[in-house]
C-alpha atoms as a PDB file:
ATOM      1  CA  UNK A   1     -13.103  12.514   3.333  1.00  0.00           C
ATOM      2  CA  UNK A   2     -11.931   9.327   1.642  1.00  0.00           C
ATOM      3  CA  UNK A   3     -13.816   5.531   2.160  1.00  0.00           C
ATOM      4  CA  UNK A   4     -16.973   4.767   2.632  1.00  0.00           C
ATOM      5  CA  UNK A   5     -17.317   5.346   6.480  1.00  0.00           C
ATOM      6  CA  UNK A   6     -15.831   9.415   6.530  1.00  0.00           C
ATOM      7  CA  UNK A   7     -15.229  11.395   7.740  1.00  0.00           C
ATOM      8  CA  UNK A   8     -16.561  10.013  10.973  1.00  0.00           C
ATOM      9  CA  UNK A   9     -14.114   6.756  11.180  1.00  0.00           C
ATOM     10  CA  UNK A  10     -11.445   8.669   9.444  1.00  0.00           C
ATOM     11  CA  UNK A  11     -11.740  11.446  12.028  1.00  0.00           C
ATOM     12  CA  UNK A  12     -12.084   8.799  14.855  1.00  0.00           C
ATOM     13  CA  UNK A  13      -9.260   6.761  13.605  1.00  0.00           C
ATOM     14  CA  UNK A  14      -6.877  10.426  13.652  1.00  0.00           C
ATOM     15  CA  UNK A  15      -8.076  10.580  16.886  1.00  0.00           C
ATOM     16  CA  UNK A  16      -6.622   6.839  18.418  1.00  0.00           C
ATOM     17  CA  UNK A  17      -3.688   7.845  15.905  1.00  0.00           C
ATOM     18  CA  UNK A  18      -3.000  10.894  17.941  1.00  0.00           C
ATOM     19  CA  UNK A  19      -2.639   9.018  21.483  1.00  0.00           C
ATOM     20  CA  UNK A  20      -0.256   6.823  19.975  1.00  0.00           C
ATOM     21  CA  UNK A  21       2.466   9.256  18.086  1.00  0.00           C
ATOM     22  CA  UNK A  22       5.127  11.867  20.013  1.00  0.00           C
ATOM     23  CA  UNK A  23       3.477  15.407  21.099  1.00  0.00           C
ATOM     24  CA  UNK A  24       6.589  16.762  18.469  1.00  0.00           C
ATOM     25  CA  UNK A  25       4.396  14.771  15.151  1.00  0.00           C
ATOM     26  CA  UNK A  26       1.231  16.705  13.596  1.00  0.00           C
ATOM     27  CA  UNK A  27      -2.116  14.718  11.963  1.00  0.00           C
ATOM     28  CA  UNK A  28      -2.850  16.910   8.862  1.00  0.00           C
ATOM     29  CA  UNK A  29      -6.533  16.582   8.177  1.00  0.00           C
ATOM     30  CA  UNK A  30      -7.743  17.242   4.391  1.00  0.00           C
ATOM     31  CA  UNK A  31     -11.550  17.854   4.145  1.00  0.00           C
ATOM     32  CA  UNK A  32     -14.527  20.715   4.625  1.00  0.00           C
ATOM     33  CA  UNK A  33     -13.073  22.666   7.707  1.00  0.00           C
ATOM     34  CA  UNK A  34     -16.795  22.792   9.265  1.00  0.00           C
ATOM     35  CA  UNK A  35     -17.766  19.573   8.283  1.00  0.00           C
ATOM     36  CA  UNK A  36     -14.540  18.461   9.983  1.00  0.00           C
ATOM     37  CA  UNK A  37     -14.512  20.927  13.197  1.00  0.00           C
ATOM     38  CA  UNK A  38     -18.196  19.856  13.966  1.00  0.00           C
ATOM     39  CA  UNK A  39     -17.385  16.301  14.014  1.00  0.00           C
ATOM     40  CA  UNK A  40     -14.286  16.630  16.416  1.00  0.00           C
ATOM     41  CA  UNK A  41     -16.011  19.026  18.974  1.00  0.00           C
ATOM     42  CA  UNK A  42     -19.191  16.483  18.763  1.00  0.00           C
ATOM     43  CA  UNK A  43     -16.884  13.185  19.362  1.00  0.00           C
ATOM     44  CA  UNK A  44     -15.023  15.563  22.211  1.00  0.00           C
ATOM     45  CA  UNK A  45     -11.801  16.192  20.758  1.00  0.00           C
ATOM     46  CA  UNK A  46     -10.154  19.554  20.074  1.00  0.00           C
ATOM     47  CA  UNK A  47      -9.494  20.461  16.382  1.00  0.00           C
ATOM     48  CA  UNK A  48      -6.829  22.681  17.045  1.00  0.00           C
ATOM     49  CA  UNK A  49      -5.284  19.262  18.374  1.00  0.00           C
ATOM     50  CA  UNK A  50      -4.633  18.562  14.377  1.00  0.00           C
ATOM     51  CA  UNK A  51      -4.333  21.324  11.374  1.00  0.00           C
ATOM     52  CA  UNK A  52      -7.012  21.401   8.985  1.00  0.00           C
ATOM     53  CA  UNK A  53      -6.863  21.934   5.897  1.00  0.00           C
ATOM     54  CA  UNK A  54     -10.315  23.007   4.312  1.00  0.00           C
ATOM     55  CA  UNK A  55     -10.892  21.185   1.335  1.00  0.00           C
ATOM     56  CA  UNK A  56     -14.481  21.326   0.229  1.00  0.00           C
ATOM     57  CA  UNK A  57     -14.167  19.443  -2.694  1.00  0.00           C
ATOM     58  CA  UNK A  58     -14.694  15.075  -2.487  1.00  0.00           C
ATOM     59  CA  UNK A  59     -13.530  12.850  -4.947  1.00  0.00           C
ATOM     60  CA  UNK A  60     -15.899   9.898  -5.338  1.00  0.00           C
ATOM     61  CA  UNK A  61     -14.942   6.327  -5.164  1.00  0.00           C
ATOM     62  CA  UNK A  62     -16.418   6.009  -8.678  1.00  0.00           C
ATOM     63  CA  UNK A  63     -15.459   8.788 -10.017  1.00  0.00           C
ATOM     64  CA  UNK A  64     -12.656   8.936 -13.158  1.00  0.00           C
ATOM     65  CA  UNK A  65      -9.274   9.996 -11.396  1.00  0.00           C
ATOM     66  CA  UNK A  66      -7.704  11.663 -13.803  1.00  0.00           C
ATOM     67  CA  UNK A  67     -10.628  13.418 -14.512  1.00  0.00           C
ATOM     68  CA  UNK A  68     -11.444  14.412 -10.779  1.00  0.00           C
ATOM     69  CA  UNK A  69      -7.992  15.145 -10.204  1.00  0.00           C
ATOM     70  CA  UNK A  70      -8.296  17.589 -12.660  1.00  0.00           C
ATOM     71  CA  UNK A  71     -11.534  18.649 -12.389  1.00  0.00           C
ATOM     72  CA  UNK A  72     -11.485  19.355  -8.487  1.00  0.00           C
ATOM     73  CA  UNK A  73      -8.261  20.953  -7.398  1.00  0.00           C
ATOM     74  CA  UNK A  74      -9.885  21.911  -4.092  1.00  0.00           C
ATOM     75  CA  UNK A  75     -10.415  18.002  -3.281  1.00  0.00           C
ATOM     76  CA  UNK A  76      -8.901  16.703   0.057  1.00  0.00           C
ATOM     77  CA  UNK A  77      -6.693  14.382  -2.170  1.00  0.00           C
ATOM     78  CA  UNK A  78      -5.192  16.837  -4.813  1.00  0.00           C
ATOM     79  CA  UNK A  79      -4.737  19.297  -2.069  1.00  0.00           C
ATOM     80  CA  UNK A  80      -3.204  16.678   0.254  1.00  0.00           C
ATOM     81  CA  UNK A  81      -0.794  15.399  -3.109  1.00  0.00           C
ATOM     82  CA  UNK A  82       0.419  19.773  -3.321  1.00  0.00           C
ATOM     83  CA  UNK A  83       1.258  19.769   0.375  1.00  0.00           C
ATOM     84  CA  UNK A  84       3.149  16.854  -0.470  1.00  0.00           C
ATOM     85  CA  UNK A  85       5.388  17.889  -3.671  1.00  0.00           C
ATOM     86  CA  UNK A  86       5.849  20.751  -1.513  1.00  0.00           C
ATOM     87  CA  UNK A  87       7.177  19.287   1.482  1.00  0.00           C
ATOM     88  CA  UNK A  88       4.600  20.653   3.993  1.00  0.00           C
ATOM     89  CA  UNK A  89       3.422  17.133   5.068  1.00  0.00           C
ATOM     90  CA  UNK A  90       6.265  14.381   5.305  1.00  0.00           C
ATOM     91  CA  UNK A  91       3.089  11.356   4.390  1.00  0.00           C
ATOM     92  CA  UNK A  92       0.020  11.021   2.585  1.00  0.00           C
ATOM     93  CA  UNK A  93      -2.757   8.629   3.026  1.00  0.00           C
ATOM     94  CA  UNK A  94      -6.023   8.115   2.245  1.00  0.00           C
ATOM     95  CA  UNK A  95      -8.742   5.401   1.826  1.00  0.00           C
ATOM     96  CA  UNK A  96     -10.308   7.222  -0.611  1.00  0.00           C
ATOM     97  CA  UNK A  97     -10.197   6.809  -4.218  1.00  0.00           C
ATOM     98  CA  UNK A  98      -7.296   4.562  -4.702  1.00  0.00           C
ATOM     99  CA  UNK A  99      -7.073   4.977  -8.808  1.00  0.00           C
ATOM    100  CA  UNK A 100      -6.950   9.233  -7.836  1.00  0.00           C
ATOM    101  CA  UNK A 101      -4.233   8.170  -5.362  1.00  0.00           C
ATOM    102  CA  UNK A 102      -1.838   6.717  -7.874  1.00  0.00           C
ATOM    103  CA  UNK A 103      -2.739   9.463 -10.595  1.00  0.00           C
ATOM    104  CA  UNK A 104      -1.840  11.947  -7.811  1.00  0.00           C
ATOM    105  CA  UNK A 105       1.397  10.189  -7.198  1.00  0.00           C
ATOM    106  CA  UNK A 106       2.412   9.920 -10.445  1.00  0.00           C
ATOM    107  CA  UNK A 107       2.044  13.527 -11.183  1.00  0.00           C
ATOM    108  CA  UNK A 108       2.689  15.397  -8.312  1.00  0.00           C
ATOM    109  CA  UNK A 109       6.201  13.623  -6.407  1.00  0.00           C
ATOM    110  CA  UNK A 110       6.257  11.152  -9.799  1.00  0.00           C
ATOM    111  CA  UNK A 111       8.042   7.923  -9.591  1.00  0.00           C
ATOM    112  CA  UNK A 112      11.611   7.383  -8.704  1.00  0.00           C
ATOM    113  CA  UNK A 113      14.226   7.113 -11.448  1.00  0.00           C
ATOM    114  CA  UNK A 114      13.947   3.856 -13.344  1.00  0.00           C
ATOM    115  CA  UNK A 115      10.741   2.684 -12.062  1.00  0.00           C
ATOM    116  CA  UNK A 116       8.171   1.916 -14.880  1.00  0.00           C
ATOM    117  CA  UNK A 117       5.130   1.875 -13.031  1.00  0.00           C
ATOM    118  CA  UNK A 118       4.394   1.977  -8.726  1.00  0.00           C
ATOM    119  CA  UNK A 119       2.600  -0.960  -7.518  1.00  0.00           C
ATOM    120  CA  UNK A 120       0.718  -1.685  -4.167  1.00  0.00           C
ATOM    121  CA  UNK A 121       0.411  -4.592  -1.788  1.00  0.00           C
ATOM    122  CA  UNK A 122      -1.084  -6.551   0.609  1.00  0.00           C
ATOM    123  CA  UNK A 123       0.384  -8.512   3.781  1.00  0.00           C
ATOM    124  CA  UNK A 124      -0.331 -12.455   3.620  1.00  0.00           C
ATOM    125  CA  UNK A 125      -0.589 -14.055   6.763  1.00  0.00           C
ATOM    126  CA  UNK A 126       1.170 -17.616   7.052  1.00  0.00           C
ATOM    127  CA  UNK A 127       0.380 -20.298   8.873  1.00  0.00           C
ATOM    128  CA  UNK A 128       3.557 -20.350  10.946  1.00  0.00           C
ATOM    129  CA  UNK A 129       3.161 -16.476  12.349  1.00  0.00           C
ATOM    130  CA  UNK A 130       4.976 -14.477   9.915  1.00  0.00           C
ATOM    131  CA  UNK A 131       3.708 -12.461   6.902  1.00  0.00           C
ATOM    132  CA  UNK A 132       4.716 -12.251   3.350  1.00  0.00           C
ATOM    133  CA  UNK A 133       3.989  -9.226   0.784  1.00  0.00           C
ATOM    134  CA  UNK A 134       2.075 -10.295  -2.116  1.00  0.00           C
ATOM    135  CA  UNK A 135       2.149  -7.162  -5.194  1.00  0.00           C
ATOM    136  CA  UNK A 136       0.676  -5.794  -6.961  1.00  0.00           C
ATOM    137  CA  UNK A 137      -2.735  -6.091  -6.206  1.00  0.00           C
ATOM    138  CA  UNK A 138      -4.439  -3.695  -8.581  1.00  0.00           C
ATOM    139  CA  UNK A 139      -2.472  -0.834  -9.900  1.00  0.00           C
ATOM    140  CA  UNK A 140      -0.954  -2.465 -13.202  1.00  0.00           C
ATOM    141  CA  UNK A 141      -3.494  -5.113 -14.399  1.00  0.00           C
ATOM    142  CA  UNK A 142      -1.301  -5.717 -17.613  1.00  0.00           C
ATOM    143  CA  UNK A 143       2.258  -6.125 -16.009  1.00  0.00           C
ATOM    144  CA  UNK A 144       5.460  -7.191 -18.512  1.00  0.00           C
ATOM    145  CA  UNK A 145       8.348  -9.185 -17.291  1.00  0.00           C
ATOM    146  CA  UNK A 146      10.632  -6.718 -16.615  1.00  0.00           C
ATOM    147  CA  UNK A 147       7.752  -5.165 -14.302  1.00  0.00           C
ATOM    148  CA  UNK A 148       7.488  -8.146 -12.246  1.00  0.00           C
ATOM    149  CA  UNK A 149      10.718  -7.848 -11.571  1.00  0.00           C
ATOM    150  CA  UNK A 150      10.973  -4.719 -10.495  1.00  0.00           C
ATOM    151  CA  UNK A 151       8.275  -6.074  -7.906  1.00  0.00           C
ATOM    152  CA  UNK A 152      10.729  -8.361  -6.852  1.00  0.00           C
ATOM    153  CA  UNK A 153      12.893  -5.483  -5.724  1.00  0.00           C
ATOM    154  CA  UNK A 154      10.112  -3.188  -4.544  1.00  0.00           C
ATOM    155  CA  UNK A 155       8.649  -5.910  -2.079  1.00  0.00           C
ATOM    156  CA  UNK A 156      12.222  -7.587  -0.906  1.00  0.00           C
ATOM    157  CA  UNK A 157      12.696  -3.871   0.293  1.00  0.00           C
ATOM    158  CA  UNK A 158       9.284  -3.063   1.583  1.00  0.00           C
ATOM    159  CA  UNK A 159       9.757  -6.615   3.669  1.00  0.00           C
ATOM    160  CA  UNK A 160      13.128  -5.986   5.119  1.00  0.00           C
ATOM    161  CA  UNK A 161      12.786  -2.558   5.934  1.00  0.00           C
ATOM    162  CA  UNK A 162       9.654  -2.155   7.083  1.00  0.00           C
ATOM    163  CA  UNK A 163       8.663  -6.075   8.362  1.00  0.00           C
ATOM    164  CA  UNK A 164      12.570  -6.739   9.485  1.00  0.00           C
ATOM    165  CA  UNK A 165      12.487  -9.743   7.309  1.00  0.00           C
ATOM    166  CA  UNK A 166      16.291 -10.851   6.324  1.00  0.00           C
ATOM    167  CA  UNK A 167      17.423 -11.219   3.194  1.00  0.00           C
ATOM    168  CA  UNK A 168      13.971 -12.125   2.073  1.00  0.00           C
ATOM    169  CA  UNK A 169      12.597 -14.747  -0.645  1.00  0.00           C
ATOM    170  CA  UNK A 170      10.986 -13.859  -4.019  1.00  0.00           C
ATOM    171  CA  UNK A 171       8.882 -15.771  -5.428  1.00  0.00           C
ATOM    172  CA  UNK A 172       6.842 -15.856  -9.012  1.00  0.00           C
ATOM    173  CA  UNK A 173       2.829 -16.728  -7.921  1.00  0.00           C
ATOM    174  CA  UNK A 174       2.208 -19.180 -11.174  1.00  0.00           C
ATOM    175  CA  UNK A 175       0.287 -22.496 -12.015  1.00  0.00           C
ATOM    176  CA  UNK A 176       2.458 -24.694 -11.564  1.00  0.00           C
ATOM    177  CA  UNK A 177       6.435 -24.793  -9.844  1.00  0.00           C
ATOM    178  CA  UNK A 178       8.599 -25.873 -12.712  1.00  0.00           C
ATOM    179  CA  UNK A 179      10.817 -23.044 -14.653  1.00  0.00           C
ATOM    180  CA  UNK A 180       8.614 -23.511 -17.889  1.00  0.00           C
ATOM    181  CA  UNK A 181       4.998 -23.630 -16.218  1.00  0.00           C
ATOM    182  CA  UNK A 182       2.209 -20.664 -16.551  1.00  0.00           C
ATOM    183  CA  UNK A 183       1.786 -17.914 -19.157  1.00  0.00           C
ATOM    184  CA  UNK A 184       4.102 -15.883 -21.091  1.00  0.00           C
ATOM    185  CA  UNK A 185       4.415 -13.722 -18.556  1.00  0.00           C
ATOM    186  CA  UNK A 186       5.255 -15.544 -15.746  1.00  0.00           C
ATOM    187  CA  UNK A 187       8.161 -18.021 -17.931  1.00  0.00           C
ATOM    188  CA  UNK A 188       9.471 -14.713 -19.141  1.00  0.00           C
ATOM    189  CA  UNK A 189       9.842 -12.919 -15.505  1.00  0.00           C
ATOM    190  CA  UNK A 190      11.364 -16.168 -14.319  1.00  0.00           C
ATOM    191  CA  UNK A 191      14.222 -16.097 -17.177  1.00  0.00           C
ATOM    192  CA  UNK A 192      14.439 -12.539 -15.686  1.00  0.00           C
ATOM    193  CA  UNK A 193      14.489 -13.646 -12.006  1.00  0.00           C
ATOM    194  CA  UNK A 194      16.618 -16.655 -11.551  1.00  0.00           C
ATOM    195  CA  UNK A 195      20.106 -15.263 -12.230  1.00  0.00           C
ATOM    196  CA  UNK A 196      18.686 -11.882 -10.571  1.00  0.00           C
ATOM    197  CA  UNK A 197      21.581 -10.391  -8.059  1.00  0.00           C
ATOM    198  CA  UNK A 198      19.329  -7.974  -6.946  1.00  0.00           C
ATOM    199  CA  UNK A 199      17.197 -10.702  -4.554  1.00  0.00           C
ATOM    200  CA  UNK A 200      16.030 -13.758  -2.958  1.00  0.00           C
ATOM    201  CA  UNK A 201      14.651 -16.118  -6.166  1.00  0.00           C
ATOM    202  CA  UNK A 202      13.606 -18.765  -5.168  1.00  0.00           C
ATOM    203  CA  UNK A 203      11.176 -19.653  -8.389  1.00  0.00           C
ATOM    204  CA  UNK A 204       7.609 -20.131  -8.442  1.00  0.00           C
ATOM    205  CA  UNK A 205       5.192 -21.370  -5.731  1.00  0.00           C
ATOM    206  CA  UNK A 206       1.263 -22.312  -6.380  1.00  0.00           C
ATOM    207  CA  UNK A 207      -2.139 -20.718  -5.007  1.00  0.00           C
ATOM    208  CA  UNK A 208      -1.918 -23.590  -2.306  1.00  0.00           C
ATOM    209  CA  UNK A 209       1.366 -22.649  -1.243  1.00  0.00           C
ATOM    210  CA  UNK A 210       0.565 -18.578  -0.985  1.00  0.00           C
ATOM    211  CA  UNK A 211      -0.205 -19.391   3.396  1.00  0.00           C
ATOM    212  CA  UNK A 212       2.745 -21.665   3.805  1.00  0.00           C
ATOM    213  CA  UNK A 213       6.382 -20.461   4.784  1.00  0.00           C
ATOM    214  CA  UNK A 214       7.977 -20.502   1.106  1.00  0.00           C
ATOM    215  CA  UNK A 215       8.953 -17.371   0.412  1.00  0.00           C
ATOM    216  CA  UNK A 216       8.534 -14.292   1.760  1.00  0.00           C
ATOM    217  CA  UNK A 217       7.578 -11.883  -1.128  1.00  0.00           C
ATOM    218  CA  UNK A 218       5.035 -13.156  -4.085  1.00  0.00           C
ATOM    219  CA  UNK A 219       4.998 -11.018  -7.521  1.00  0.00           C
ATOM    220  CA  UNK A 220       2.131 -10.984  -9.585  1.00  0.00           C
ATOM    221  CA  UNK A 221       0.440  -9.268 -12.011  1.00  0.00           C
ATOM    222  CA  UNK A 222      -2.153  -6.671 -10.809  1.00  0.00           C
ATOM    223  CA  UNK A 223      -5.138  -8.528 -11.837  1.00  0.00           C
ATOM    224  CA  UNK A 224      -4.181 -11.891 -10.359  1.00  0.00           C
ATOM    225  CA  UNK A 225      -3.334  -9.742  -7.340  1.00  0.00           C
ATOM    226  CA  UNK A 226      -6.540  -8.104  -6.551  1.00  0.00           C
ATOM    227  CA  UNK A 227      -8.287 -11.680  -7.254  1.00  0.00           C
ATOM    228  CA  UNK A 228      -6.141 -13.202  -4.538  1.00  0.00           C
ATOM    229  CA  UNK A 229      -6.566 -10.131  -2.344  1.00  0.00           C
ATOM    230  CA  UNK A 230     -10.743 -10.183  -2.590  1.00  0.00           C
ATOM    231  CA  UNK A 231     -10.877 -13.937  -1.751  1.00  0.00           C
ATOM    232  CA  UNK A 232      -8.647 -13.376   0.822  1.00  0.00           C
ATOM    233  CA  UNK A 233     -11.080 -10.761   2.194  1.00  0.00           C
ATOM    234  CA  UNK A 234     -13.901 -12.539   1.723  1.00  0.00           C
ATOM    235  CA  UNK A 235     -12.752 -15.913   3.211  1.00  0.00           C
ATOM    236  CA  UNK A 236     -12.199 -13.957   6.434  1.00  0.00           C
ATOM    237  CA  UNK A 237     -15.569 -12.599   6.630  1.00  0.00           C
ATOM    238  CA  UNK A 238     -17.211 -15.763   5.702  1.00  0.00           C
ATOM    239  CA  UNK A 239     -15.518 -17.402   8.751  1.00  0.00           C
ATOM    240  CA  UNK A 240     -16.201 -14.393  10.766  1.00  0.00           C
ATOM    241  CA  UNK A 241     -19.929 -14.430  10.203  1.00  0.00           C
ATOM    242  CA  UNK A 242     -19.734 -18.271  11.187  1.00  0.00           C
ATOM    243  CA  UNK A 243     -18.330 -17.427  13.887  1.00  0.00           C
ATOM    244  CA  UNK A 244     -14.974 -19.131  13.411  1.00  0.00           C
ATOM    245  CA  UNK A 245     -12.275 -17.164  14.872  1.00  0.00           C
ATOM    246  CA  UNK A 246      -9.079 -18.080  16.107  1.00  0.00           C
ATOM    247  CA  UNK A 247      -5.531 -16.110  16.296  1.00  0.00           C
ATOM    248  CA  UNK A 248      -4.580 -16.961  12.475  1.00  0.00           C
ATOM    249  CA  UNK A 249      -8.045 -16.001  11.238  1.00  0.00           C
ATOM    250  CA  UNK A 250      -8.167 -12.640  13.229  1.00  0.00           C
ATOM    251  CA  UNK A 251      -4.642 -12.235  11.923  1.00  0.00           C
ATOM    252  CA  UNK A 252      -6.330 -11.858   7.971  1.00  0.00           C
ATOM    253  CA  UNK A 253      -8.644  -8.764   9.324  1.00  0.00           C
ATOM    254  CA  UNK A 254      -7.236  -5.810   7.266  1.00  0.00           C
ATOM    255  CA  UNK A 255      -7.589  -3.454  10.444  1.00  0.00           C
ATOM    256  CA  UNK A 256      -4.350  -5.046  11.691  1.00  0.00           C
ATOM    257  CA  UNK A 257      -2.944  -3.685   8.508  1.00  0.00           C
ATOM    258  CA  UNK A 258      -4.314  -0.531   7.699  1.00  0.00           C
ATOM    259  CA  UNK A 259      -3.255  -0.126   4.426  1.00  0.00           C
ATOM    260  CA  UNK A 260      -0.438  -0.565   1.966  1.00  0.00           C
ATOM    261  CA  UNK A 261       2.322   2.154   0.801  1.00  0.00           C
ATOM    262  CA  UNK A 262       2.275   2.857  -2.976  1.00  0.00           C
ATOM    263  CA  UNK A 263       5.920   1.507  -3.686  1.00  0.00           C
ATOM    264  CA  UNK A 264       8.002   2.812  -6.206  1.00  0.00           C
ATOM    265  CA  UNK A 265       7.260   6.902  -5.495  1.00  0.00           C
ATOM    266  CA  UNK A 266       9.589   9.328  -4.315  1.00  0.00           C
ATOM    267  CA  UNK A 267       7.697   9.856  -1.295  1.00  0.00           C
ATOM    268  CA  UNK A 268       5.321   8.164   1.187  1.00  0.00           C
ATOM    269  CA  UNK A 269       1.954   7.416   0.297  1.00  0.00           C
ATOM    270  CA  UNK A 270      -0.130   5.280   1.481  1.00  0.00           C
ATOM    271  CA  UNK A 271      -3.235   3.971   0.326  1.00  0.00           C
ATOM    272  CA  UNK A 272      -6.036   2.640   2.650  1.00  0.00           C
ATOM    273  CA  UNK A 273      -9.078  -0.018   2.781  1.00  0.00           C
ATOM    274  CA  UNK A 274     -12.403   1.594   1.176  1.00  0.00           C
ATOM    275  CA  UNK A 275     -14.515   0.129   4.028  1.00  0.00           C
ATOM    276  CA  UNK A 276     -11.882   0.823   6.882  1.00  0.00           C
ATOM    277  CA  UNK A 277     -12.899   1.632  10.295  1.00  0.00           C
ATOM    278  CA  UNK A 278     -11.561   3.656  12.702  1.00  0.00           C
ATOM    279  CA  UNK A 279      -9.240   0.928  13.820  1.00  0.00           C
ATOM    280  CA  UNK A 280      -8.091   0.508  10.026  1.00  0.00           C
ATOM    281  CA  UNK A 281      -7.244   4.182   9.886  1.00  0.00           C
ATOM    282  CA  UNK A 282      -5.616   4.392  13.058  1.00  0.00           C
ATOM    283  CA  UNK A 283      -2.877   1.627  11.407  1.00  0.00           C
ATOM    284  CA  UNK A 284      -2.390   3.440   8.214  1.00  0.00           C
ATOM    285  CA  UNK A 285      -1.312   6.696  10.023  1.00  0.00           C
ATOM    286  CA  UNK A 286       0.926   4.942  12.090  1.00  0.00           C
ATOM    287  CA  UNK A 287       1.982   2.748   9.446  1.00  0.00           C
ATOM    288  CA  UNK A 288       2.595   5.977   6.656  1.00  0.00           C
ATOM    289  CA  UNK A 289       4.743   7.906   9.885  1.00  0.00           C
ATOM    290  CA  UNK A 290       6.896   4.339  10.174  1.00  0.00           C
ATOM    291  CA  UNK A 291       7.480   4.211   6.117  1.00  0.00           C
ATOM    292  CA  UNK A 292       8.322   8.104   6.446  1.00  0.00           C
ATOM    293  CA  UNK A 293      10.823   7.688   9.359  1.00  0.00           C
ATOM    294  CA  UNK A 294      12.270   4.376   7.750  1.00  0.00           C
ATOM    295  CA  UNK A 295      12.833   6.372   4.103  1.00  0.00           C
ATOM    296  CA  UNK A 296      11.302   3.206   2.091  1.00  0.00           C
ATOM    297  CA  UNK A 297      11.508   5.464  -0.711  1.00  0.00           C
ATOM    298  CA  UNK A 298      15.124   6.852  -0.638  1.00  0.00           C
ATOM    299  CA  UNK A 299      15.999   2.895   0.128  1.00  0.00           C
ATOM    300  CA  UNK A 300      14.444   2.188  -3.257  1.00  0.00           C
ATOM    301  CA  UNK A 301      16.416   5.074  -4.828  1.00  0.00           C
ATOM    302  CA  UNK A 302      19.738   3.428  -3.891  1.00  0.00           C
ATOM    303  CA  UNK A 303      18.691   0.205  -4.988  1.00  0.00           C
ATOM    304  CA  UNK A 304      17.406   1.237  -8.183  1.00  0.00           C
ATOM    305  CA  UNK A 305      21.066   2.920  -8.682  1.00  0.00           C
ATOM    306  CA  UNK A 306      23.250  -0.273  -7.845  1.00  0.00           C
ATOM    307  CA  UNK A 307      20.487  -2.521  -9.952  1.00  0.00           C
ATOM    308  CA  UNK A 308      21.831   0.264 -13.197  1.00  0.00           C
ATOM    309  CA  UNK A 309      25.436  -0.114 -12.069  1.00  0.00           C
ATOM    310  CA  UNK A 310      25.466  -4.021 -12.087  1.00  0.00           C
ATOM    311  CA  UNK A 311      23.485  -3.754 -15.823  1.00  0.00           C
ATOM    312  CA  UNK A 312      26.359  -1.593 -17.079  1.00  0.00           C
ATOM    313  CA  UNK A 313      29.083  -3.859 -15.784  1.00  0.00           C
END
C-alpha cells in the first residue's frame, strides 16, 4: 500500500517482478486482502500466485512514524517489519513512508553492532558509464564525523558487493578539494578518513565533480544528500519534458534503480521512490532478493568486527 501510485503500480510492478525471479522465490504482499485480491483478478493475475498478507491498516506518507508505527500495528509496514524479525520473509521493501521504514528497522531487526545510525543512498550516474553511491540522502540530517565515516564503510561495501566495483574510492562531497576546506564537519571526517585502513580515501571532490569518474562512493551528510538527490531528480525531468533524451540522461530515471537498501541493519530492507511506477517497483524487488542473496548485511557485520579489531591494536 506504500507510494503514491498503490496499490495498483505496486501490485503491477509484483507482477513483472514475478516473471523475472525462480518458481522456488515467493512475492509477499502486505495490504487489505480484498482490496489486493480485486486488483490482481481485475489486471488478470492469480493471487494465489503471491501470499497475502491482509493488512488493513495504511500508514500515510505524512503521517508521524513513530507515531503510526505505534498507533497502527495492523499497517502493511509494521506487519511486513514482524514477518521480518521473525524470519518469515528473507526482504522488506516498500515505497511507502520512508521515515516509518527506518523507525521499523531500528526497532524491529535494529542495527548491527557498532553502527550509530543506518543511512540510505542513491546511485549517481557518471559520465563515463559507471555509477557511484552517494549517502546518505535523508535519514541523518545532522551527521558527526565519526558517522561519515562509517558511510565510508557502508557504501565501499554496498559498491563492491552489490555494483562489483573493486576496491572502490571514498570520497568526502565538500566545497572545496584541499584537506582544510568546508565546515567542521567535513575537515573533521577527513582527519578521520585519510589514514582510514578500512577504505579507498581519496579526499574530497566538489559538486562539479559528483558526474565525473573520481571516486566511486561520496559521503555526505543527510541534508546535503537529499539536496543533491532532488536536483538530481528534477534535472532529469526538466530535460525529459524538453524532450532531451539520450543514453546518459535515461540512465538518471530512478526506475532503472528502484530503490536503495537501508545500510547498516541486520537485515534487508529496502526503501523505494514515493512516486515509483510499476517499472520502479519491479527493480526494488529484484534489487531487495539480490541484497538478500548477496548478505550485504552479514558483509557489514564482518567489517564492522575487523574495523574494532584494528582500533584495539
Amino acid at each position: 500500500m506504500g507510494g503514491d501510485f498503490a496499490p495498483k503500480a505496486t501490485l503491477q510492478g509484483a507482477i513483472l517482478a514475478l516473471k523475472e525471479i525462480p518458481s522456488t522465490d515467493r512475492i509477499v504482499l502486505f495490504g487489505p486482502e480484498d482490496i489486493l485480491s480485486a486488483e490482481l483478478h481485475q489486471m488478470g493475475a492469480d493471487p494465489a500466485s503471491f501470499d497475502i498478507i491482509d493488512s488493513p491498516e495504511v500508514i500515510g506518507m505524512a503521517e508521524s512514524p513513530t507515531k503510526a508505527m505505534m498507533a497502527k500495528p495492523n499497517s502493511s509496514i509494521a506487519k511486513g517489519f514482524g514477518m521480518l524479525k521473525r524470519g518469515m520473509i528473507d526482504a522488506f521493501s516498500s515505497a511507502g513512508n520512508s521515515g516509518a521504514m527506518v523507525v521499523g528497522s531500528i526497532y524491529s531487526v535494529n542495527t548491527i553492532e557498532g553502527i550509530l545510525r543506518p543511512c540510505s543512498s542513491v546511485i549517481v550516474p557518471k559520465e563515463n558509464g559507471n555509477v557511484a553511491i552517494l549517502l546518505d540522502v535523508g535519514t541523518i540530517t545532522d551527521a558527526k564525523p565519526d558517522m561519515l565515516y562509517q558511510f565510508g564503510i557502508l557504501g565501499s561495501l554496498y559498491a563492491e558487493y552489490i555494483y562489483k566495483i573493486e576496491n572502490p574510492r571514498v570520497a568526502i562531497l565538500n566545497v572545496g578539494t584541499e584537506e582544510e576546506k568546508g565546515n567542521l564537519l567535513c575537515q573533521s571526517a577527513f582527519g578521520l578518513m585519510k589514514d582510514s585502513k578500512d577504505f579507498n580515501f581519496v579526499g574530497n571532490i566538489e559538486g562539479r565533480d559528483i558526474f565525473k569518474d573520481k571516486c566511486d562512493v561520496i559521503v555526505c551528510d543527510g541534508y546535503t544528500g537529499n539536496v543533491v538527490l532532488k536536483l538530481m531528480e528534477s534535472v532529469y525531468r526538466m530535460l525529459v519534458k524538453r524532450g532531451l533524451r539520450d543514453e546518459y540522461i535515461d540512465r538518471m530515471n530512478y526506475e532503472k534503480y528502484g530503490g536503495t537498501p537501508l545500510l547498516g541493519i541486520n537485515s534487508s530492507v529496502i526503501v523505494g521512490h514515493g512516486i515509483s511506477n510499476d517499472i520502479a517497483i519491479k527493480n526494488m524487488i529484484l534489487l531487495s532478493k539480490e541484497v538478500h542473496e548477496v548478505e550485504l548485511s552479514r558483509k557489514i557485520q564482518q567489517a564492522l568486527q575487523k574495523v574494532a579489531l584494528n582500533n584495539k591494536d
